[in-house]
C-alpha atoms as a PDB file:
ATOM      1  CA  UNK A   1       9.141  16.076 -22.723  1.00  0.00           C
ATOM      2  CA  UNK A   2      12.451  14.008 -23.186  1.00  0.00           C
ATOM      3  CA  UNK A   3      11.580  11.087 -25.924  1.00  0.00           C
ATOM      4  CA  UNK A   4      12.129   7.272 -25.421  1.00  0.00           C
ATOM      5  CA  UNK A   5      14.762   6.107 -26.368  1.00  0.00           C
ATOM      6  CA  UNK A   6      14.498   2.160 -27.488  1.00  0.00           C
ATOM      7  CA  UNK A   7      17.894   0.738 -26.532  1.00  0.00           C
ATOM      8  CA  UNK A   8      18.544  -2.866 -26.294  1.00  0.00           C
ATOM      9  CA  UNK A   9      17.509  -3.040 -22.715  1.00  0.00           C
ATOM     10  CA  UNK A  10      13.562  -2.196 -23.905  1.00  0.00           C
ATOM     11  CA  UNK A  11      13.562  -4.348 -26.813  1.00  0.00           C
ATOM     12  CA  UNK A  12      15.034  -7.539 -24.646  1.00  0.00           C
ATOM     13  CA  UNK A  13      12.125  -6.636 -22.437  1.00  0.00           C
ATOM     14  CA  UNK A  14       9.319  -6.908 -25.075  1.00  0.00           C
ATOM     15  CA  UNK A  15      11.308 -10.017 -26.535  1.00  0.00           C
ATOM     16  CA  UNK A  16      10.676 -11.589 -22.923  1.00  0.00           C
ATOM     17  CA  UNK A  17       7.268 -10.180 -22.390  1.00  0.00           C
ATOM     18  CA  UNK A  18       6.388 -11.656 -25.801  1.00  0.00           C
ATOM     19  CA  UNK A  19       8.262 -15.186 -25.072  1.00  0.00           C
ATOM     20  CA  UNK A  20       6.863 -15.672 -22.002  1.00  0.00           C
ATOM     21  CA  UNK A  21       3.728 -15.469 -23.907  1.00  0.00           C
ATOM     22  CA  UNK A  22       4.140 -17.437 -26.360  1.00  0.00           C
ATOM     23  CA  UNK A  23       6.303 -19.921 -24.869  1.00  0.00           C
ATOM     24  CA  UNK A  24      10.031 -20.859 -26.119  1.00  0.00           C
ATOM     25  CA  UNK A  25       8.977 -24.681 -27.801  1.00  0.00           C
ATOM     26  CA  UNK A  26       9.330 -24.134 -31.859  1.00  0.00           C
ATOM     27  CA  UNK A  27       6.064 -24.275 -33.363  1.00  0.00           C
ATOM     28  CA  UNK A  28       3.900 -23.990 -30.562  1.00  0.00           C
ATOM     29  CA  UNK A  29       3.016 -20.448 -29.989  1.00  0.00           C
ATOM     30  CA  UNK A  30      -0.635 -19.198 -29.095  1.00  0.00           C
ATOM     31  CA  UNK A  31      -2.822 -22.877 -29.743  1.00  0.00           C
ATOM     32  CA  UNK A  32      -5.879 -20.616 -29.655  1.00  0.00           C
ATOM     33  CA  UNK A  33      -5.509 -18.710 -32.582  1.00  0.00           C
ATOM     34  CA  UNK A  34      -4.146 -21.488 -34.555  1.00  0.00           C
ATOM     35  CA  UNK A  35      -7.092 -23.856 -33.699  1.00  0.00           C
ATOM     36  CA  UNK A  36     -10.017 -21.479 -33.734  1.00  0.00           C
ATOM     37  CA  UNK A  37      -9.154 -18.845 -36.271  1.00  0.00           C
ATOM     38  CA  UNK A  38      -8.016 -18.973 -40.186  1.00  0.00           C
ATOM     39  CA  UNK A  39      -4.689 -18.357 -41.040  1.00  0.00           C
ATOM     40  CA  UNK A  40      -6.197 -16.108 -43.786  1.00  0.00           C
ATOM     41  CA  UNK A  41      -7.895 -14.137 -41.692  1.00  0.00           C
ATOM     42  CA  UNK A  42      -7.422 -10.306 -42.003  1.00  0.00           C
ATOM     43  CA  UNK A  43      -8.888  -7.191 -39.809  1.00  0.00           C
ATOM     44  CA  UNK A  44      -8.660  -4.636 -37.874  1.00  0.00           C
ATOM     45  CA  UNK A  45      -8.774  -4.067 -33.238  1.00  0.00           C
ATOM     46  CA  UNK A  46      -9.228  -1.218 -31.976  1.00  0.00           C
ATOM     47  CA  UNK A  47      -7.724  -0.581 -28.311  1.00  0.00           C
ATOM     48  CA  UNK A  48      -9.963   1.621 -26.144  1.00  0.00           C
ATOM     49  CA  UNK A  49      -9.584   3.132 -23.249  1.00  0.00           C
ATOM     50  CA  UNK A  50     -11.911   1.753 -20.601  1.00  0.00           C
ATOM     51  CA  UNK A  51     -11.425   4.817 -17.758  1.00  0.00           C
ATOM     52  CA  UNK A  52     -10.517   8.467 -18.072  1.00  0.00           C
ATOM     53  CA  UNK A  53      -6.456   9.178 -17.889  1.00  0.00           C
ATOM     54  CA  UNK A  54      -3.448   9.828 -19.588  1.00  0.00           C
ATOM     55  CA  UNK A  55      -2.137   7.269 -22.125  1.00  0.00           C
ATOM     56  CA  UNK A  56       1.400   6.620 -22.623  1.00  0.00           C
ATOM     57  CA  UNK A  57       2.834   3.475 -24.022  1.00  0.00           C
ATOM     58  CA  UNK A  58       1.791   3.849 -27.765  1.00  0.00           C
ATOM     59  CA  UNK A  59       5.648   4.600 -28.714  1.00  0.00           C
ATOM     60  CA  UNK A  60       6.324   0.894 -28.363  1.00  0.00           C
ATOM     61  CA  UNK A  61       3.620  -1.002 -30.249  1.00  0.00           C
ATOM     62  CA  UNK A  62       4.953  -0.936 -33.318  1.00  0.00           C
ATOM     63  CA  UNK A  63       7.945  -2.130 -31.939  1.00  0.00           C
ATOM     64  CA  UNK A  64       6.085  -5.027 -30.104  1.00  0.00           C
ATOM     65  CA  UNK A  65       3.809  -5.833 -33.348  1.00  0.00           C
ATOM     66  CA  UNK A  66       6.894  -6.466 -34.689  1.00  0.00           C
ATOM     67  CA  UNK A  67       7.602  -9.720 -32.949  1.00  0.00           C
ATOM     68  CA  UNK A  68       4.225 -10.952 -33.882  1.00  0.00           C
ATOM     69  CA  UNK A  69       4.505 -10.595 -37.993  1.00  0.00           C
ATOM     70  CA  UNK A  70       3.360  -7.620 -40.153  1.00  0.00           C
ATOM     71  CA  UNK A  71       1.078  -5.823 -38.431  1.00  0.00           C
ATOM     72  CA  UNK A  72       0.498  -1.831 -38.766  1.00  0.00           C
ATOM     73  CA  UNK A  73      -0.339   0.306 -35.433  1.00  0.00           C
ATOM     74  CA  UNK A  74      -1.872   3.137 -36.222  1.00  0.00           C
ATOM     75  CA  UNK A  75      -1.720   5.823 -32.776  1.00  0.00           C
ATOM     76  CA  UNK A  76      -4.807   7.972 -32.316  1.00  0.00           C
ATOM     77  CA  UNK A  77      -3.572   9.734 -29.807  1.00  0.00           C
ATOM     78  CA  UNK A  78       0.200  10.870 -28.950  1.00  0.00           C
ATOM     79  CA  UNK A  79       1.958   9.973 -25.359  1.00  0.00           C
ATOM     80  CA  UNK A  80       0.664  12.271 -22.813  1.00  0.00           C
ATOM     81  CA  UNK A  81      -2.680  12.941 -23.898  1.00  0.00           C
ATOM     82  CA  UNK A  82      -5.824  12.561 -21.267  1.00  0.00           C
ATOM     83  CA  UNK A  83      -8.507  10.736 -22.647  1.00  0.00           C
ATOM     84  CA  UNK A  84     -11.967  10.033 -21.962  1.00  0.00           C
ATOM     85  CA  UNK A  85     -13.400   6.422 -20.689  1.00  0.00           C
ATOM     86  CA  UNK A  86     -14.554   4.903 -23.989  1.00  0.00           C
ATOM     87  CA  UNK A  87     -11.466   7.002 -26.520  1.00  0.00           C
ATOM     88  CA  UNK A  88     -10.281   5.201 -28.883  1.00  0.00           C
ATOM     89  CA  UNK A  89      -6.176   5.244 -28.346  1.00  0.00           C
ATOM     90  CA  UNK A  90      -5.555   3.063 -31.650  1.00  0.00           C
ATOM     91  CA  UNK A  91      -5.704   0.498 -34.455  1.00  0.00           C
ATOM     92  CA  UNK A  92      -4.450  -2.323 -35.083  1.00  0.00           C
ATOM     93  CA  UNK A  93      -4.369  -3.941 -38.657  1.00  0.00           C
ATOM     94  CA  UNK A  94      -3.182  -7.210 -40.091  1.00  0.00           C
ATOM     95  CA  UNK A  95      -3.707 -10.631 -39.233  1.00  0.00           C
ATOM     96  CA  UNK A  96      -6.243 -10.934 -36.929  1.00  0.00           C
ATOM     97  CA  UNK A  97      -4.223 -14.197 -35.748  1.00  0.00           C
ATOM     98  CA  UNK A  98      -1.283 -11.930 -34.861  1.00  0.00           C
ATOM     99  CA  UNK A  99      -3.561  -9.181 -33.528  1.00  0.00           C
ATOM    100  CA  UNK A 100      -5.227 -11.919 -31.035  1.00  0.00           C
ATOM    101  CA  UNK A 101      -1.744 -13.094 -30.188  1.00  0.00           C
ATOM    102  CA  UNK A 102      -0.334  -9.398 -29.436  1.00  0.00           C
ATOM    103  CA  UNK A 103      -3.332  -8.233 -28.116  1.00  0.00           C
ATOM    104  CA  UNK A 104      -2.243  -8.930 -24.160  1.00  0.00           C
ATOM    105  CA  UNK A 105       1.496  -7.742 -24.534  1.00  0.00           C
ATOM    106  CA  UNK A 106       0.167  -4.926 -26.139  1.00  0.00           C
ATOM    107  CA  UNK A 107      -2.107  -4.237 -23.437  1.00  0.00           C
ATOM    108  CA  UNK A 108      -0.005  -5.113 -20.438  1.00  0.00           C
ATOM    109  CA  UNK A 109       2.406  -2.705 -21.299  1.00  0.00           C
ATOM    110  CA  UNK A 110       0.123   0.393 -22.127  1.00  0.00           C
ATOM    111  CA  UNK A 111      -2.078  -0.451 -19.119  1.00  0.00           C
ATOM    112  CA  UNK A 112       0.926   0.055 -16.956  1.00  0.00           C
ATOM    113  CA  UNK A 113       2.898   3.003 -18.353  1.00  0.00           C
ATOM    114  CA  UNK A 114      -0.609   4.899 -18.573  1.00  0.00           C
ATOM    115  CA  UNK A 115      -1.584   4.174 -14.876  1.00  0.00           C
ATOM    116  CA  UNK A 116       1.914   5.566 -13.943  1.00  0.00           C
ATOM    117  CA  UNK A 117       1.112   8.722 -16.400  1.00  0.00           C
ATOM    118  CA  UNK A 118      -2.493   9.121 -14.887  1.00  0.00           C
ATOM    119  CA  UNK A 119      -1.517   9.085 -11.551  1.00  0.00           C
ATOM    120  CA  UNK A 120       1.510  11.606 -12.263  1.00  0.00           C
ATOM    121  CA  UNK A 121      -0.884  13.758 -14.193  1.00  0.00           C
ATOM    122  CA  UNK A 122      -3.609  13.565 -11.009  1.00  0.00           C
ATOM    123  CA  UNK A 123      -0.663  15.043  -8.690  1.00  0.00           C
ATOM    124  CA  UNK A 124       0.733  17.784 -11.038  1.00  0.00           C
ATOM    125  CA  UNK A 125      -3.074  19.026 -11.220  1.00  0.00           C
ATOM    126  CA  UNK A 126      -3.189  18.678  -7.215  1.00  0.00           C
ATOM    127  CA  UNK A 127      -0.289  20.902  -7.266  1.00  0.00           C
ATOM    128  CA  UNK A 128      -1.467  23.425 -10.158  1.00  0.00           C
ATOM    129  CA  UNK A 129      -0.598  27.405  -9.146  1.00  0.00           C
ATOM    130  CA  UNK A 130       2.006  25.744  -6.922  1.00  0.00           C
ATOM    131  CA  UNK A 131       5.779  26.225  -8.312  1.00  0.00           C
ATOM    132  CA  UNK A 132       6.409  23.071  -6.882  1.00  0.00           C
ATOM    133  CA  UNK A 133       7.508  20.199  -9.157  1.00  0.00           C
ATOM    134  CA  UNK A 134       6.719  16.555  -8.843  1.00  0.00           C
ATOM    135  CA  UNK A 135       9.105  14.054  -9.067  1.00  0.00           C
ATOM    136  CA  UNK A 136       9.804  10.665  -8.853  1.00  0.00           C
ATOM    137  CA  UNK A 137      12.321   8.613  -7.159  1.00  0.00           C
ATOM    138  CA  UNK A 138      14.275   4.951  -8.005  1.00  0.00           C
ATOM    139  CA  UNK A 139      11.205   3.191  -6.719  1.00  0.00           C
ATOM    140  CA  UNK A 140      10.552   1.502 -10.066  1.00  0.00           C
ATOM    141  CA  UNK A 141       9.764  -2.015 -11.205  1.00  0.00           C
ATOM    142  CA  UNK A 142      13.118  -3.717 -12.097  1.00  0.00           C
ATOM    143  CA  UNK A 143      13.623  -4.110 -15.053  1.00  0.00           C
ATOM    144  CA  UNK A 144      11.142  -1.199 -15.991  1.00  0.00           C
ATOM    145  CA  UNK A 145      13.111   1.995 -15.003  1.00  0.00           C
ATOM    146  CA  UNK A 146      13.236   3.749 -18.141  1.00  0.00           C
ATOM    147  CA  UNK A 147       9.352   2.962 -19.277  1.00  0.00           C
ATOM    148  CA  UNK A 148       8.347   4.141 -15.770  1.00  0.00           C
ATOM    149  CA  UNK A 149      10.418   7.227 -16.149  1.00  0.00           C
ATOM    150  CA  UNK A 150       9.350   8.240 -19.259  1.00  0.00           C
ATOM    151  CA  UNK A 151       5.795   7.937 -17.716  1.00  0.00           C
ATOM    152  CA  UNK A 152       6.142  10.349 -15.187  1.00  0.00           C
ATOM    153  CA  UNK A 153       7.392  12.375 -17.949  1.00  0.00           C
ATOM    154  CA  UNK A 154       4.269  12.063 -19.925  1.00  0.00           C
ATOM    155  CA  UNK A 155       2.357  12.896 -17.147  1.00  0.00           C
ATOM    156  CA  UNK A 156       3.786  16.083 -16.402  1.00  0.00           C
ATOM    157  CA  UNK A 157       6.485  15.024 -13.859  1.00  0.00           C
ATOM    158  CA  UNK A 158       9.960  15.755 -13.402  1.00  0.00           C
ATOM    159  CA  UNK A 159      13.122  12.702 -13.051  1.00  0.00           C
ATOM    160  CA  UNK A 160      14.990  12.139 -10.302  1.00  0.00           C
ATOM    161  CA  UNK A 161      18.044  10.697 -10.865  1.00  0.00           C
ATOM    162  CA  UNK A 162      18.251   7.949 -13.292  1.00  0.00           C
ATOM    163  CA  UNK A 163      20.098   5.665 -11.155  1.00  0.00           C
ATOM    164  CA  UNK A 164      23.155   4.987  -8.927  1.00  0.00           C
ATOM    165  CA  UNK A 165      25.421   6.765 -11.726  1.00  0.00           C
ATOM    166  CA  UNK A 166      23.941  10.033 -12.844  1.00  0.00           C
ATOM    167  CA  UNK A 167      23.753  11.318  -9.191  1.00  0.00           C
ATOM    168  CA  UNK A 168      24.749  11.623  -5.824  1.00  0.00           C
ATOM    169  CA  UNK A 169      22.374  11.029  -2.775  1.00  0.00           C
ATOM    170  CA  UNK A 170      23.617  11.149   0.727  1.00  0.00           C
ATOM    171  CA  UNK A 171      20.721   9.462   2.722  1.00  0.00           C
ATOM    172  CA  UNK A 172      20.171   8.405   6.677  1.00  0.00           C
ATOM    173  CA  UNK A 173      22.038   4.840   6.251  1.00  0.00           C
ATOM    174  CA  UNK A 174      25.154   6.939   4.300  1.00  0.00           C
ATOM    175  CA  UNK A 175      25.187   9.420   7.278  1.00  0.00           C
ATOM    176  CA  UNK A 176      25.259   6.737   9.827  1.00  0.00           C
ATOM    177  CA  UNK A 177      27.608   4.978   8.241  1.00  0.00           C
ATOM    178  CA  UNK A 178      30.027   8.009   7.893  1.00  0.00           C
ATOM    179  CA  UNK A 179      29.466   9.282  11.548  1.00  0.00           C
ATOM    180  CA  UNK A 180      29.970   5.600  12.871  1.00  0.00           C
ATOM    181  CA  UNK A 181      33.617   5.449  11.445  1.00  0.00           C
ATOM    182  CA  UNK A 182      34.578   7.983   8.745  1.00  0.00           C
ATOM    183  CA  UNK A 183      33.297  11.481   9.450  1.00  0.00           C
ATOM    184  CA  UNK A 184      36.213  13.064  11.645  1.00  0.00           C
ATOM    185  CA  UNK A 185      34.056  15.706  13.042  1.00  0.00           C
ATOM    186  CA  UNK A 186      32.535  17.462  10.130  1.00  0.00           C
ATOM    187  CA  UNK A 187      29.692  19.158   9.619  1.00  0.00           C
ATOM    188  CA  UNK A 188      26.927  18.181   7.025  1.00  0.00           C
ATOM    189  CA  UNK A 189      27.916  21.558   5.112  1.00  0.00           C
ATOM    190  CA  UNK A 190      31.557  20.764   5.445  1.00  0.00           C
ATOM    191  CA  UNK A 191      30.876  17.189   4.200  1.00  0.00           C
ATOM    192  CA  UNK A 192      28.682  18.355   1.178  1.00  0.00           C
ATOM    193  CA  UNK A 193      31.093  20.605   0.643  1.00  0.00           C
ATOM    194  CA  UNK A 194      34.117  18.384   0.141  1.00  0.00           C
ATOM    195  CA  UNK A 195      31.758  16.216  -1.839  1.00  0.00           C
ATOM    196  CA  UNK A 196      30.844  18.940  -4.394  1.00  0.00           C
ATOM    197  CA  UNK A 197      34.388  19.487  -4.922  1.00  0.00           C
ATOM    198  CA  UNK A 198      35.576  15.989  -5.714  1.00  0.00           C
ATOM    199  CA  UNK A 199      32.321  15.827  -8.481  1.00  0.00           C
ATOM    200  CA  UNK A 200      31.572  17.271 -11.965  1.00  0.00           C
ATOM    201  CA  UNK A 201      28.938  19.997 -12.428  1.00  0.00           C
ATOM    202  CA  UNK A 202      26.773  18.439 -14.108  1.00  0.00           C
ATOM    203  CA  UNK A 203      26.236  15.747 -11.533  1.00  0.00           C
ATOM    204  CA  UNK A 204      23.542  16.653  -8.971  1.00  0.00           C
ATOM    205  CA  UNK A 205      23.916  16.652  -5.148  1.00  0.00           C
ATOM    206  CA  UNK A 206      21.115  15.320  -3.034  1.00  0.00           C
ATOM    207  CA  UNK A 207      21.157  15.771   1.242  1.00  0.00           C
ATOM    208  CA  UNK A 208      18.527  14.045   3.035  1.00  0.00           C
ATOM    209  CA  UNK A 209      17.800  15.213   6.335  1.00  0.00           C
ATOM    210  CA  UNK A 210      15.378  13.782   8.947  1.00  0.00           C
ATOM    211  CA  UNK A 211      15.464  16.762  11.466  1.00  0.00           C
ATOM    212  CA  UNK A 212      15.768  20.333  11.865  1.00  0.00           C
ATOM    213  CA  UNK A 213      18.935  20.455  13.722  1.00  0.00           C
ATOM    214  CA  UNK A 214      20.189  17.902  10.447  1.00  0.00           C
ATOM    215  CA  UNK A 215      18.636  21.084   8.097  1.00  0.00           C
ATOM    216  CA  UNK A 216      20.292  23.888  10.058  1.00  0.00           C
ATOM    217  CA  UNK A 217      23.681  21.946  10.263  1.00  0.00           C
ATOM    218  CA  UNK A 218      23.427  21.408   6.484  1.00  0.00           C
ATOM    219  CA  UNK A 219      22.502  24.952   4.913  1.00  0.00           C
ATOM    220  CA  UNK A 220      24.762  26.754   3.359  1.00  0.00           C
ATOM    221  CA  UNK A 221      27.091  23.675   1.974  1.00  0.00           C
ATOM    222  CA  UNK A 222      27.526  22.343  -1.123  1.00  0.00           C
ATOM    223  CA  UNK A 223      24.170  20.543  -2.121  1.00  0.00           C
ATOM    224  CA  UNK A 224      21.879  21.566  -4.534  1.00  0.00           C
ATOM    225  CA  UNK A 225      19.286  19.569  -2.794  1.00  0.00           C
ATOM    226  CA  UNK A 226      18.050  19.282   0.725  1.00  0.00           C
ATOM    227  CA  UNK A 227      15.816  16.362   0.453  1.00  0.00           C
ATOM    228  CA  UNK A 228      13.082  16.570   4.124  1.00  0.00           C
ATOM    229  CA  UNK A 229      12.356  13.428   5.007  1.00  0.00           C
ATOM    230  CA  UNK A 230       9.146  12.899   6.514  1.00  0.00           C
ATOM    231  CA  UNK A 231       8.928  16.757   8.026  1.00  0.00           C
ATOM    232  CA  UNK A 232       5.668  17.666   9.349  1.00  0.00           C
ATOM    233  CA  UNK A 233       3.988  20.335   7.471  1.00  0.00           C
ATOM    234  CA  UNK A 234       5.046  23.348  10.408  1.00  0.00           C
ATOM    235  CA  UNK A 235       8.470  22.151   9.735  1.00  0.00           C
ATOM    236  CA  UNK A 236       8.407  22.555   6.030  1.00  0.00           C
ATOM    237  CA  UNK A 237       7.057  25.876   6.516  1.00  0.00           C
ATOM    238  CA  UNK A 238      10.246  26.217   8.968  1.00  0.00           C
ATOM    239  CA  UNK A 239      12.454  25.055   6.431  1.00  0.00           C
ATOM    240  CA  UNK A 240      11.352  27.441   3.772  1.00  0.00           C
ATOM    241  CA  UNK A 241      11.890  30.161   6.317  1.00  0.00           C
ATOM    242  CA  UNK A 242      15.221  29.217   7.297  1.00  0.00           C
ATOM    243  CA  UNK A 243      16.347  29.278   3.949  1.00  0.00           C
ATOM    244  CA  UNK A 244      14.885  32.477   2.870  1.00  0.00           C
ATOM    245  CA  UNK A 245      16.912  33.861   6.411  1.00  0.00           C
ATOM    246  CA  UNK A 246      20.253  32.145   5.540  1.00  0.00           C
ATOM    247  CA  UNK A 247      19.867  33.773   2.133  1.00  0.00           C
ATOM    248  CA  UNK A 248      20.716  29.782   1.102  1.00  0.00           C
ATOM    249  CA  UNK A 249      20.539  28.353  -2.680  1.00  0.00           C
ATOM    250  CA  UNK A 250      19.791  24.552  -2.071  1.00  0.00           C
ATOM    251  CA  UNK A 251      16.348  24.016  -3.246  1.00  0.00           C
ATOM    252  CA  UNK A 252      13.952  21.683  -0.638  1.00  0.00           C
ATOM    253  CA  UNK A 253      12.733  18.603  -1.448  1.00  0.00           C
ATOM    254  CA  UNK A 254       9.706  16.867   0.655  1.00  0.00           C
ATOM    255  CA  UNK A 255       9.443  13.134   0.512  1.00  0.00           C
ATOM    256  CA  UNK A 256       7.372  11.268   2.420  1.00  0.00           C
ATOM    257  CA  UNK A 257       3.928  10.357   3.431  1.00  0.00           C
ATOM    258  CA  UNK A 258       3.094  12.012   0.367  1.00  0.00           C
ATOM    259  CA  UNK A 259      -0.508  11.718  -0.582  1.00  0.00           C
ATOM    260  CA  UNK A 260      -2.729  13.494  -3.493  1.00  0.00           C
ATOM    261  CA  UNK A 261      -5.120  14.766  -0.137  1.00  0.00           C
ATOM    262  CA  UNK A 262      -1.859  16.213   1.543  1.00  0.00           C
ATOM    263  CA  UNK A 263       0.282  17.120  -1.528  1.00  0.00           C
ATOM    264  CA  UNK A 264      -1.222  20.912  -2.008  1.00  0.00           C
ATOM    265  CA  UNK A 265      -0.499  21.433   1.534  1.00  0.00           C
ATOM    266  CA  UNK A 266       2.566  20.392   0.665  1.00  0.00           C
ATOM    267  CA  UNK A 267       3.238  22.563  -2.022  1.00  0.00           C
ATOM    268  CA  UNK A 268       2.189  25.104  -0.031  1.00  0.00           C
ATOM    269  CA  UNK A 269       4.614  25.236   2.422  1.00  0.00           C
ATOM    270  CA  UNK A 270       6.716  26.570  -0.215  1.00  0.00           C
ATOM    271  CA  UNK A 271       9.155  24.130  -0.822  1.00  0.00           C
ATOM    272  CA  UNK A 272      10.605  23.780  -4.582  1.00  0.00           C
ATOM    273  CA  UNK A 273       9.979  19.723  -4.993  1.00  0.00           C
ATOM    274  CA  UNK A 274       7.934  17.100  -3.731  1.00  0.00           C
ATOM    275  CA  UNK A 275       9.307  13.024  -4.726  1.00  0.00           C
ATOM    276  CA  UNK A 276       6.581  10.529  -4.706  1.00  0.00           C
ATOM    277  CA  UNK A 277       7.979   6.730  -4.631  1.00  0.00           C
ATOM    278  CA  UNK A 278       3.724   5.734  -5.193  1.00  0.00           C
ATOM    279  CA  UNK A 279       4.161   6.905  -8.497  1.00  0.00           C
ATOM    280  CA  UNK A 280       5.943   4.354  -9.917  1.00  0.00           C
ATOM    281  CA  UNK A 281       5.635   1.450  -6.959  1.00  0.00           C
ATOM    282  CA  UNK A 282       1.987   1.881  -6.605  1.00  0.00           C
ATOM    283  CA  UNK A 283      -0.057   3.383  -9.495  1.00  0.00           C
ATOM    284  CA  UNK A 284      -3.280   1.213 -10.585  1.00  0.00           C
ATOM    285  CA  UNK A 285      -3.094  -0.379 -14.517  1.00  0.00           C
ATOM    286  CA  UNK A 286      -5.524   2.224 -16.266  1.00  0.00           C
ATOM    287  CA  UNK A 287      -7.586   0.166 -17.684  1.00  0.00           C
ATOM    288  CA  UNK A 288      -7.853  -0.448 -21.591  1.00  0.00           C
ATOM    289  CA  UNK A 289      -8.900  -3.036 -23.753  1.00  0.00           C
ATOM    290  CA  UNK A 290      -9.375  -3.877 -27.592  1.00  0.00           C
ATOM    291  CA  UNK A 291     -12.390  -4.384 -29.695  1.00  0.00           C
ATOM    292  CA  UNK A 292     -13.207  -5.569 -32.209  1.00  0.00           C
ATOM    293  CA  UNK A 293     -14.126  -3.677 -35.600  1.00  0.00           C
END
């Protein structure tokens, strides 16, 4: 599983997460703490996971702790590890006025990365035999892209492209565009092809097709990915089968309607991919909380 990496663009979002917090007027911060609990005040919370899934988050605590004084996180469990409702995920240690203070940051941002791991992790089992791979797409929270990737990751998904820049995607609105003033007659494989041509190797390209007659037109050409966009299940099971006649290389892709009571069905169709937008636009916050010790 590829690491986080924590660039500027994650550490400006836990400076905001923590400022919107604590507010931006000097010397205010959290009133609570400061009214209610001494400022010499030392212990220990313990966050605990409240429902069974997979956690994922706990690389950035220490990084978030950070912004609230000296505090010490210490992980009892690593990124990508399915726990049971009740687990203790870790400790916290220091002053139990910072730990107060962090304790919703702290929470907000494991809650969400896990929820996006858990329900990765409940599709990749849905899928298990299968030697299709699940994958996510740029549906993402803005702002959040890289923490929602790396979830997937940690729940046993595979990336689709980053962004804008680390891939090409031809979808519906490109082809219409192209075929209402630009595509001179070509055919989808002649237009991948040219494509494929004009880009490095190691820059993927994606095809999204909405029909058969678009699939047929398109195999053979110079994607590595047919993406099938909302194809019933009989016309997956077409697609494979054209492909294995055309002796073809492109891998398939289904996206969407994509649900964890359809997506073994999917898989089992035979096509080498399945991209699920819900796992990043619509997972549920597992649920987790800290206590006290």
């Amino acid at each position: 599983m590829k690491r986080l990496m924590m660039d500027e663009r994650t550490r400006e979002l836990i400076r905001m997460a923590v400022a919107e917090d604590l507010g931006t007027e000097k010397g205010v911060g959290d009133r609570t703490v400061q009214l209610a609990i001494p400022a010499a005040a030392h212990g220990t919370g313990t966050i605990v996971a409240r429902r069974e899934g997979v956690i994922c988050g706990t690389v950035l605590v220490q990084e978030i702790l950070a912004k609230y004084g000296r505090l010490k996180c210490s992980p009892l469990v690593k990124d990508g590890t399915k726990v049971k409702t009740g687990q203790a995920v870790a400790r916290i240690s220091g002053s139990v006025r910072a730990i107060l203070s962090a304790e919703r940051v702290v929470l907000n941002f494991l809650g969400r990365m896990s929820g996006v791991a858990t329900m990765t992790r409940q599709y990749v089992d849905a899928v298990k035999g299968a030697r299709t791979v699940i994958c996510d797409t740029r549906k993402t929270v803005p702002g959040w892209r890289a923490l929602d990737k790396y979830a997937v990751r940690c729940g046993g998904g595979v990336n689709h492209r980053i962004g804008l820049y680390d891939g090409v995607m031809l979808k519906d609105n490109h082809l219409a565009a192209l075929r209402e003033k630009l595509w001179d007659g070509m055919s989808l494989a002649e237009l991948t092809q040219r494509i494929r041509r004009e880009l490095p190797r190691r820059i993927t390209l994606w095809l999204e097709v909405d029909t058969m007659e678009q699939l047929a037109e398109a195999m053979g050409g110079g994607a590595e990915i047919i993406l099938l966009d909302n194809f019933l299940l009989a016309d997956l099971r077409r697609a494979v089968a054209m492909r294995a006649k055309c002796k073809a290389k492109e891998l398939l892709e289904a996206s969407g309607g994509i649900t964890l009571e359809n997506v073994r069905a999917v898989a089992k169709t035979g096509v080498d991919r399945i991209s699920i937008g819900a796992l990043t636009h619509s997972a549920p916050v597992l649920d987790l909380s800290m206590d006290w010790a």
